[in-house]
C-alpha atoms as a PDB file:
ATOM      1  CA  UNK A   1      63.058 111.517  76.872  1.00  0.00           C
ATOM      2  CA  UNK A   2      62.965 110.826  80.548  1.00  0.00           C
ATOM      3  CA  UNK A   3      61.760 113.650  82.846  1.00  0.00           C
ATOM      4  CA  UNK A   4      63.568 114.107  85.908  1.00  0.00           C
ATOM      5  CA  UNK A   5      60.702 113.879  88.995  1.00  0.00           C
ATOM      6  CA  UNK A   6      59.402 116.099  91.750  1.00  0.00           C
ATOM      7  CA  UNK A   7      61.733 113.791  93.911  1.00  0.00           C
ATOM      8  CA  UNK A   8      64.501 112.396  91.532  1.00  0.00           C
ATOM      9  CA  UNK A   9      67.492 112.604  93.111  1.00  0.00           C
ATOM     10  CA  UNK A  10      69.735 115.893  92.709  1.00  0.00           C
ATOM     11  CA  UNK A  11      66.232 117.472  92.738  1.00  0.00           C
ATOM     12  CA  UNK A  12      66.225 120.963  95.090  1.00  0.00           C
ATOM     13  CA  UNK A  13      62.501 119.744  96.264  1.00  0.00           C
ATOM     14  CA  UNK A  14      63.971 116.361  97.129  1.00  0.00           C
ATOM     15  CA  UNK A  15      66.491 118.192  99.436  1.00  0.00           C
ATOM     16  CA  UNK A  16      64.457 120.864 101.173  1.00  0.00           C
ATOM     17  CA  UNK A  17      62.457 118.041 102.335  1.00  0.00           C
ATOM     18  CA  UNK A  18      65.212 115.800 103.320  1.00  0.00           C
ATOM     19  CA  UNK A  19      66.365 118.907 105.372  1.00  0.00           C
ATOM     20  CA  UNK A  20      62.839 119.907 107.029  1.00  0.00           C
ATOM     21  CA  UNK A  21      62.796 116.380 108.043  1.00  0.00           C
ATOM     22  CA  UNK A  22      66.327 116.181 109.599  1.00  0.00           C
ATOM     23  CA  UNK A  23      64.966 119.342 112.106  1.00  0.00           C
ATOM     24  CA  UNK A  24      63.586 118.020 115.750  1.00  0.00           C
ATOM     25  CA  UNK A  25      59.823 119.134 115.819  1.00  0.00           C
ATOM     26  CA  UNK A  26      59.633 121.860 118.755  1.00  0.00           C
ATOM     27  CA  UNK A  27      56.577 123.181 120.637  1.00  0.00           C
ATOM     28  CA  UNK A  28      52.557 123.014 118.534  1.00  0.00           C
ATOM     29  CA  UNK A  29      54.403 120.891 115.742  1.00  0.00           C
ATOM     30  CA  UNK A  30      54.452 117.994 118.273  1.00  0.00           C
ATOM     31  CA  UNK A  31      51.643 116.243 117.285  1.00  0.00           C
ATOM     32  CA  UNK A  32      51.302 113.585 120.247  1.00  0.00           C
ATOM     33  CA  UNK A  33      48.992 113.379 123.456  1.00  0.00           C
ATOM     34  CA  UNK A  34      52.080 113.200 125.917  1.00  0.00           C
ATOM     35  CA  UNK A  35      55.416 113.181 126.224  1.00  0.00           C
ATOM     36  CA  UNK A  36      57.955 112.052 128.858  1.00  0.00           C
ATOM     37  CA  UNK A  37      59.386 114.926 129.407  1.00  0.00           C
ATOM     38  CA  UNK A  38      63.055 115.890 130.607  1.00  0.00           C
ATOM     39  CA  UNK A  39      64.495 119.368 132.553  1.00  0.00           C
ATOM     40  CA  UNK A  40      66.753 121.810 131.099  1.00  0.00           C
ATOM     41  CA  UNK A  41      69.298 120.828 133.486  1.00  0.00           C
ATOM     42  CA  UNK A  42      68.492 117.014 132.428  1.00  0.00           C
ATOM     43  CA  UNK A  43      66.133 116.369 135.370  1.00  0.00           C
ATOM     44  CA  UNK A  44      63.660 113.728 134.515  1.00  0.00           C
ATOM     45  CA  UNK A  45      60.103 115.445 134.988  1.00  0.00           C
ATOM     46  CA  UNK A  46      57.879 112.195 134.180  1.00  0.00           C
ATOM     47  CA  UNK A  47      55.599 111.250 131.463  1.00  0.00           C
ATOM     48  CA  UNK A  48      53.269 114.281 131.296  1.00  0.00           C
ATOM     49  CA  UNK A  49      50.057 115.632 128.804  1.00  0.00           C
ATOM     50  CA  UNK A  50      51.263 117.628 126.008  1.00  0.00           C
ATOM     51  CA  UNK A  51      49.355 120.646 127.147  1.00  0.00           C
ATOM     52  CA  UNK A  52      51.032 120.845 130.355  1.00  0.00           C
ATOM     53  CA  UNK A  53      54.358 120.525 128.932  1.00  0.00           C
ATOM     54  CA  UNK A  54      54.026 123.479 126.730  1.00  0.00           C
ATOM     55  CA  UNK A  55      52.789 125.530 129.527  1.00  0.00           C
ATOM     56  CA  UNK A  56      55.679 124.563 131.492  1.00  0.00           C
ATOM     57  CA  UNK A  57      57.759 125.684 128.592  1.00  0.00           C
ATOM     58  CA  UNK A  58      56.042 129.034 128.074  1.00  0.00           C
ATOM     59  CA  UNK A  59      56.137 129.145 131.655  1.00  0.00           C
ATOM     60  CA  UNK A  60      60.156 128.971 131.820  1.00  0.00           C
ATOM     61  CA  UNK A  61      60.272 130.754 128.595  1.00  0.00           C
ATOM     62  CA  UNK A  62      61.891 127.974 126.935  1.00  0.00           C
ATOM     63  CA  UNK A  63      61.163 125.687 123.806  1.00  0.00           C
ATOM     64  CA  UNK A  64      59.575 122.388 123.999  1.00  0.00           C
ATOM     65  CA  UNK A  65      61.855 119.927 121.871  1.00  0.00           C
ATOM     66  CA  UNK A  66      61.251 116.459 120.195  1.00  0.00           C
ATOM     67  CA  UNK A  67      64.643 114.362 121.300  1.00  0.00           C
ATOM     68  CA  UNK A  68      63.791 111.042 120.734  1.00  0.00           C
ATOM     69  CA  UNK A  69      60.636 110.389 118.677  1.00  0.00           C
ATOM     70  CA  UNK A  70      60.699 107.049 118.296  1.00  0.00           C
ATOM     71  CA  UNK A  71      60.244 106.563 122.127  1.00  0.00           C
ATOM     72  CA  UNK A  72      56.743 105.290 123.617  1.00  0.00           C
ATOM     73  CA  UNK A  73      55.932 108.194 124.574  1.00  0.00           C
ATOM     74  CA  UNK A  74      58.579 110.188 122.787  1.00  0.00           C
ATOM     75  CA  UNK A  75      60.956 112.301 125.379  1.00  0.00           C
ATOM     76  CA  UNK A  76      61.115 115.916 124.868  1.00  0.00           C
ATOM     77  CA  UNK A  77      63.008 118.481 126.279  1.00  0.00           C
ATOM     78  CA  UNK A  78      62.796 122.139 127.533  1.00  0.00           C
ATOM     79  CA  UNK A  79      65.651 124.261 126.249  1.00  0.00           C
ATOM     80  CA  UNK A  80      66.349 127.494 124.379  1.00  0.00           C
ATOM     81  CA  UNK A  81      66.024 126.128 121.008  1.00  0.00           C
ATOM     82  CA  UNK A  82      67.509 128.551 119.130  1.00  0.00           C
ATOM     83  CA  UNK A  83      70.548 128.892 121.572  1.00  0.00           C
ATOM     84  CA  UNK A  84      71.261 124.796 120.851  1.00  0.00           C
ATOM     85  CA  UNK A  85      71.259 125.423 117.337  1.00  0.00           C
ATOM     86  CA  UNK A  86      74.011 127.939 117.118  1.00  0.00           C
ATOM     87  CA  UNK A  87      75.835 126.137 119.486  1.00  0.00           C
ATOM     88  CA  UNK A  88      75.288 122.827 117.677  1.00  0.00           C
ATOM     89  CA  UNK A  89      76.904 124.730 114.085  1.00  0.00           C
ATOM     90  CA  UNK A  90      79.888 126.417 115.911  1.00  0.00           C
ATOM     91  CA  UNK A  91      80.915 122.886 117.268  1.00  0.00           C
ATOM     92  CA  UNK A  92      80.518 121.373 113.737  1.00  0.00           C
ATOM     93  CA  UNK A  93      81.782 124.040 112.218  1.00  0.00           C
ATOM     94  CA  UNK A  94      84.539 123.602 114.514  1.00  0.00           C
ATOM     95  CA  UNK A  95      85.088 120.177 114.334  1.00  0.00           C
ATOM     96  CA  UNK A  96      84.949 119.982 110.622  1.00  0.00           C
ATOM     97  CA  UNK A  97      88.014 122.460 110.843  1.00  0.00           C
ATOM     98  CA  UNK A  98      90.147 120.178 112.099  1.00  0.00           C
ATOM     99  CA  UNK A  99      89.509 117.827 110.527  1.00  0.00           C
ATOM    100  CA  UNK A 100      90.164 118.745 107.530  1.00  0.00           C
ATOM    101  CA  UNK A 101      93.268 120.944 108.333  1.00  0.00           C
ATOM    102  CA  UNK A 102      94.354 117.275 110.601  1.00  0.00           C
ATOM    103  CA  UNK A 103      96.770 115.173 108.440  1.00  0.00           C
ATOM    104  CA  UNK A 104      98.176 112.080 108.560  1.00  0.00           C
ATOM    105  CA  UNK A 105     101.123 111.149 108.799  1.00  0.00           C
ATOM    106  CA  UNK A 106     103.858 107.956 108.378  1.00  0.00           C
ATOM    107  CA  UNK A 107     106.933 106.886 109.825  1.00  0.00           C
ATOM    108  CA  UNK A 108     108.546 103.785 108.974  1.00  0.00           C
ATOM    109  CA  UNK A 109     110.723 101.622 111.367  1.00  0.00           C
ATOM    110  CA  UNK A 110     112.501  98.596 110.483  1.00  0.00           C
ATOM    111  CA  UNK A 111     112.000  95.603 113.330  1.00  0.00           C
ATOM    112  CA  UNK A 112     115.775  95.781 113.993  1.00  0.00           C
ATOM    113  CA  UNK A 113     116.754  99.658 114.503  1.00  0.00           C
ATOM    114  CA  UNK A 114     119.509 100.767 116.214  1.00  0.00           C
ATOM    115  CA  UNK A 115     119.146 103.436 118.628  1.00  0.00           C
ATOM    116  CA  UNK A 116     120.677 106.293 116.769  1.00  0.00           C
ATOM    117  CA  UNK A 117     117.740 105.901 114.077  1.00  0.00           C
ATOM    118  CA  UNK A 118     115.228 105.000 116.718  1.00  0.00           C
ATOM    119  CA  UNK A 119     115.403 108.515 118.461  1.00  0.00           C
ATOM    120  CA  UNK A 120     115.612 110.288 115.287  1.00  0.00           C
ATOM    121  CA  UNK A 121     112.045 108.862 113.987  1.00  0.00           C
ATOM    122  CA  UNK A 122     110.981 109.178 117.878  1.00  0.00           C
ATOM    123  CA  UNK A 123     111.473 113.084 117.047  1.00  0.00           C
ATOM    124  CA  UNK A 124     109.572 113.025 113.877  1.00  0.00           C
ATOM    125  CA  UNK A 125     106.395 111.116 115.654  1.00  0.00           C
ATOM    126  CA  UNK A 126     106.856 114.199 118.252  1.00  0.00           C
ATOM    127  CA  UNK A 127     107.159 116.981 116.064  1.00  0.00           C
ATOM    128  CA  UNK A 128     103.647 115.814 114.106  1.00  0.00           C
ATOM    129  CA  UNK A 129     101.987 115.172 117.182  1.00  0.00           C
ATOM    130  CA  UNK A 130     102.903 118.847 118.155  1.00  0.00           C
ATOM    131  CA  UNK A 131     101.869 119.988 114.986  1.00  0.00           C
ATOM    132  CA  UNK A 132      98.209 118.570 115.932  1.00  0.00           C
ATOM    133  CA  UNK A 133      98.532 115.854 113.188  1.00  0.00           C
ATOM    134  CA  UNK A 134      98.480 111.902 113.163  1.00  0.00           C
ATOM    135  CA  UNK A 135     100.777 109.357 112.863  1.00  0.00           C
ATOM    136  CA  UNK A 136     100.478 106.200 111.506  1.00  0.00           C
ATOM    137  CA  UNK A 137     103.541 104.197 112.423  1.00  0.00           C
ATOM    138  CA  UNK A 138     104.522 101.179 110.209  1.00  0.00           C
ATOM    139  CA  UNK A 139     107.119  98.752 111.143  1.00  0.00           C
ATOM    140  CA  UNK A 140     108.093  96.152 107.961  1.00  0.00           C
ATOM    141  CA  UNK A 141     108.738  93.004 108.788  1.00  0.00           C
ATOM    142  CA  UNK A 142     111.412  91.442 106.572  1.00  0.00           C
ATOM    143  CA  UNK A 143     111.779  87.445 105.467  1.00  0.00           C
ATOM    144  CA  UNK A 144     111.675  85.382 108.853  1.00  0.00           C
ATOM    145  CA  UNK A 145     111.188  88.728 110.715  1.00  0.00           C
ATOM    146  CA  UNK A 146     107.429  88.307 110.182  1.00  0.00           C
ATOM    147  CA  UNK A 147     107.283  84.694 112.800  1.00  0.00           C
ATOM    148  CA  UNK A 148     108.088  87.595 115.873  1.00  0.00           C
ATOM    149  CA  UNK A 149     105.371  89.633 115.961  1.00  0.00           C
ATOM    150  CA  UNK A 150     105.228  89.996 119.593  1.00  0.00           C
ATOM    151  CA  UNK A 151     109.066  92.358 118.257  1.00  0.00           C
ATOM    152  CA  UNK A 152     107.011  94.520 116.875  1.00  0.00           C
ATOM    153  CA  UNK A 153     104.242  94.974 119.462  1.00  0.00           C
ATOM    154  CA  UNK A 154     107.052  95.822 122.110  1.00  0.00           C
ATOM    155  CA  UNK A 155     108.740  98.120 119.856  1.00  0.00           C
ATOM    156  CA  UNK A 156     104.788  99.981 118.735  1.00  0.00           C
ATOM    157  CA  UNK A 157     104.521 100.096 122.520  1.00  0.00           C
ATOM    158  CA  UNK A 158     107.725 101.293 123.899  1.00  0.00           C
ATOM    159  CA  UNK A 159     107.352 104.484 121.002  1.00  0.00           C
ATOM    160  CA  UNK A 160     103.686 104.724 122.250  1.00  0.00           C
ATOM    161  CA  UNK A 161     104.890 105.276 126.127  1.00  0.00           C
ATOM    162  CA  UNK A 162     107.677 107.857 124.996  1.00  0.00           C
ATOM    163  CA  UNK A 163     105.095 109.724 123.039  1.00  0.00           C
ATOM    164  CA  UNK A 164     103.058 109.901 125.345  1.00  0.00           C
ATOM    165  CA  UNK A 165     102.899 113.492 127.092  1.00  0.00           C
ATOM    166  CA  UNK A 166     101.645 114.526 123.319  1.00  0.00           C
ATOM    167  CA  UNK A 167      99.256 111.575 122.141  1.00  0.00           C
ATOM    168  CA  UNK A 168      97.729 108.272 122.811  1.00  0.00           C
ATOM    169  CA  UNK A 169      97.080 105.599 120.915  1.00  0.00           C
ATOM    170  CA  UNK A 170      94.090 105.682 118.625  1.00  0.00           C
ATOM    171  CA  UNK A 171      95.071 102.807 116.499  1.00  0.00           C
ATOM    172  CA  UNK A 172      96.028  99.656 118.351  1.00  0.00           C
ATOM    173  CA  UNK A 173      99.095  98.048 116.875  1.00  0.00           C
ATOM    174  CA  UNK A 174      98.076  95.518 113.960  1.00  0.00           C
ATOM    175  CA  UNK A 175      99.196  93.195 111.396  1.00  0.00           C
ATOM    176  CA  UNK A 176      98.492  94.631 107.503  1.00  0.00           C
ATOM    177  CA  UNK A 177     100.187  92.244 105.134  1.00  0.00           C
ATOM    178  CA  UNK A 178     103.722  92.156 106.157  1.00  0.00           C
ATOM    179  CA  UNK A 179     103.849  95.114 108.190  1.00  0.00           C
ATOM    180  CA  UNK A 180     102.368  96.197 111.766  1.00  0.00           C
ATOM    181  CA  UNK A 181     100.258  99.054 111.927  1.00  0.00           C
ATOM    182  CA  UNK A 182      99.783 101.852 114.916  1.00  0.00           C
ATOM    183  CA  UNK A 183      97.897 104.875 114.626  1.00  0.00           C
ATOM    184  CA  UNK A 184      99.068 107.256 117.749  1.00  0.00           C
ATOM    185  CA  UNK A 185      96.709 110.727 117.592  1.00  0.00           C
ATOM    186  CA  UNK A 186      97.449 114.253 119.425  1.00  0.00           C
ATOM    187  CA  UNK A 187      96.047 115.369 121.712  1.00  0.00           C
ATOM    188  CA  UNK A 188      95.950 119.144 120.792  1.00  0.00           C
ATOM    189  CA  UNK A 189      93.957 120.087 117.443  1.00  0.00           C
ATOM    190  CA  UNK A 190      95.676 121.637 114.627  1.00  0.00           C
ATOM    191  CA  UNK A 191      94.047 124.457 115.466  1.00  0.00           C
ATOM    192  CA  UNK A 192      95.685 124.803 119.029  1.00  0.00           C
ATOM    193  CA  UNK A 193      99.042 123.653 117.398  1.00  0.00           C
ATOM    194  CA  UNK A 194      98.984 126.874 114.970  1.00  0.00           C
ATOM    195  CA  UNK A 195      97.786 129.252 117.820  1.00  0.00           C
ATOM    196  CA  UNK A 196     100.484 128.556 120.143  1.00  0.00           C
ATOM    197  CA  UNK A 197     102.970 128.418 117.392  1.00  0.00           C
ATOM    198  CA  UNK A 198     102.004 132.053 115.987  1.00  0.00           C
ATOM    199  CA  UNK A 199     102.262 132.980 120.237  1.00  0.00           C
ATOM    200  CA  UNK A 200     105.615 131.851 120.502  1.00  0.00           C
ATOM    201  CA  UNK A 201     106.618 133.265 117.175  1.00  0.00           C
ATOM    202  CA  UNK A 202     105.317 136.482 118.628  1.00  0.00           C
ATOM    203  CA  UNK A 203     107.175 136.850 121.625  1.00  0.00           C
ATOM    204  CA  UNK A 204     110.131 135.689 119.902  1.00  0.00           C
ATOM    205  CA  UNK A 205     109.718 138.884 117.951  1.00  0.00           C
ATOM    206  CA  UNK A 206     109.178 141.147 121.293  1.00  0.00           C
ATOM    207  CA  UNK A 207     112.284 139.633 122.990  1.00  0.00           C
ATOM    208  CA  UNK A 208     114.434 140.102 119.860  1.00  0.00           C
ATOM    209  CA  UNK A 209     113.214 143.700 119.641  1.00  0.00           C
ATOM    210  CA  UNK A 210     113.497 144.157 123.597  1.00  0.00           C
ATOM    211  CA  UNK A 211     117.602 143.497 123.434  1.00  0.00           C
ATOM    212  CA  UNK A 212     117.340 144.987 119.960  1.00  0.00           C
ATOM    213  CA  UNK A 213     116.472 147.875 121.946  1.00  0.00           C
ATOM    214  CA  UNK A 214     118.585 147.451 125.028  1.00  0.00           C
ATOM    215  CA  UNK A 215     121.701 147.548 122.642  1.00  0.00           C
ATOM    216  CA  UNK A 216     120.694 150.443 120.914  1.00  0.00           C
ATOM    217  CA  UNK A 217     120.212 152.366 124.523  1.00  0.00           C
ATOM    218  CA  UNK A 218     123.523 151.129 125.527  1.00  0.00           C
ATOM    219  CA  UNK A 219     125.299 152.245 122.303  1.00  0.00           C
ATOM    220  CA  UNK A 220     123.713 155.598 122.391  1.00  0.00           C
ATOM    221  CA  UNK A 221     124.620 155.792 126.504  1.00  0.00           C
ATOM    222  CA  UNK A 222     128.062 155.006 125.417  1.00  0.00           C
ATOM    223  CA  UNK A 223     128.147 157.363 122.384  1.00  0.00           C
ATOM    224  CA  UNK A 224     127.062 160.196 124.845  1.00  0.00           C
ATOM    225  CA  UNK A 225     129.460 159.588 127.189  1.00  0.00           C
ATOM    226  CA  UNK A 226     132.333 159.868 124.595  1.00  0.00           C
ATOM    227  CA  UNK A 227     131.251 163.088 123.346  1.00  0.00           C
ATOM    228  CA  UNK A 228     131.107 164.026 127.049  1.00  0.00           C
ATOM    229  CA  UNK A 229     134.389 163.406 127.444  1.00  0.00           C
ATOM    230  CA  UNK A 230     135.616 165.131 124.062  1.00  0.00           C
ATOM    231  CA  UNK A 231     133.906 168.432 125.303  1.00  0.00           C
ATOM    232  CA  UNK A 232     135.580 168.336 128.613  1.00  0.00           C
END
C-alpha cells in the first residue's frame, strides 16, 4: 500500500506551509542586512541597514514589511500591518462577491436587422448592463454575409456608443467561427445594481403610502363635512 507523505498533495501540512509562505515577512523575521526602504505615504527613504529601519518603524509605531523580496536589496515598507490585512480581505471578499453574483449574458443580432428589432435588443443590452451584468453580443453572419465583416464591426460599434452611459467595451469586437463577438461590461457592480433597485423599490412604497394616505385624509375630511351638514 502506498502511504500518503508529510507533503503529498491534499495533505493539511502541505497547506499550512504553502500558506505561511504566501504571508510577506514583517519586522525581526526579515532576515537581511538592509533594505531599500519605502514611506508609508510611498516616499522613497533610500537603501538603509536593517537596524535602522526597524527603529524607524518602532519609532512611527508602524510595521516593517517585506514587499518585494526578490529585489537587490529587497524593498520594504512601513505600514500598519495588521490594518492592510483587513483591508486587503474586505476588498477580496468584496470583489469575489461580484463576481460571482456578475453574469453573463447574450444577445444575438442578425447582420441585416431592421430597426424595430434593433432597438428592442438595444433595450435588453441596457437592462443587463443596469442589472450590473455582462453582455456578450453575437452577430451571425449568414452564407456570403461572412465576406463584410467591416458590417458587423459598424453595427458592434454603433450598439457600443448607444450603450454607452451604462458600459464600455471590455471585449473588442471579434471573429469566432462564423459569428462576431463583443463583450460590453457595466460599469456599476451587481452589488450597486441591487442596492439602488431595493432604494427605488422603497420609496415607491413611501409615495404609494403617502397618497394612500392623502386619500384617506381627504375621504375622512369629506365624510366629516357631510355629517356636518346632516346635524345642521
Amino acid at each position: 500500500m502506498c502511504r500518503r507523505g508529510p507533503f503529498s498533495f491534499g495533505s493539511p501540512h502541505r497547506r499550512r506551509r504553502s500558506e505561511h509562505i504566501s504571508e510577506p515577512r514583517i519586522n525581526d523575521r526579515i532576515r537581511v542586512p538592509e533594505v531599500r526602504l519605502v514611506g508609508p505615504n510611498g516616499e522613497q527613504v533610500g537603501i538603509v541597514a536593517m537596524r535602522k529601519a526597524l527603529d524607524l518603524a518602532r519609532e512611527a509605531d508602524l510595521d516593517l514589511v517585506e514587499v518585494a523580496p526578490q529585489a537587490k536589496p529587497p524593498v520594504a515598507k512601513l505600514m500598519d500591518y495588521g490594518k492592510f490585512k483587513y483591508e486587503s480581505a474586505q476588498k477580496a471578499r468584496e470583489a469575489r462577491k461580484n463576481q460571482a453574483n456578475m453574469a453573463l449574458k447574450e444577445i444575438r443580432f442578425r447582420l441585416k436587422i431592421d430597426e424595430h428589432d434593433y432597438e428592442t435588443k438595444k433595450g435588453h443590452v441596457s437592462r443587463f448592463l443596469s442589472g450590473g451584468d455582462k453582455v456578450k453580443v453575437m452577430i451571425m453572419f449568414r452564407g456570403r454575409e461572412q465576406s463584410r465583416p467591416e458590417m458587423g464591426i459598424k453595427l458592434l460599434n454603433r450598439l457600443a456608443e448607444d450603450v454607452s452611459e451604462l458600459g464600455s467595451v471590455e471585449s473588442a469586437p471579434r471573429v469566432d467561427g462564423r459569428n462576431m463577438v463583443m463583450v460590453v461590461a457595466p460599469f456599476r457592480s451587481k452589488a450597486d445594481a441591487k442596492a439602488e433597485s431595493r432604494r427605488a423599490s422603497r420609496d415607491a412604497k413611501g409615495a404609494s403610502a403617502e397618497v394612500k394616505s392623502r386619500r384617506e385624509r381627504a375621504a375622512q375630511a369629506k365624510a366629516d363635512g357631510s355629517t356636518a351638514d346632516d346635524e345642521a
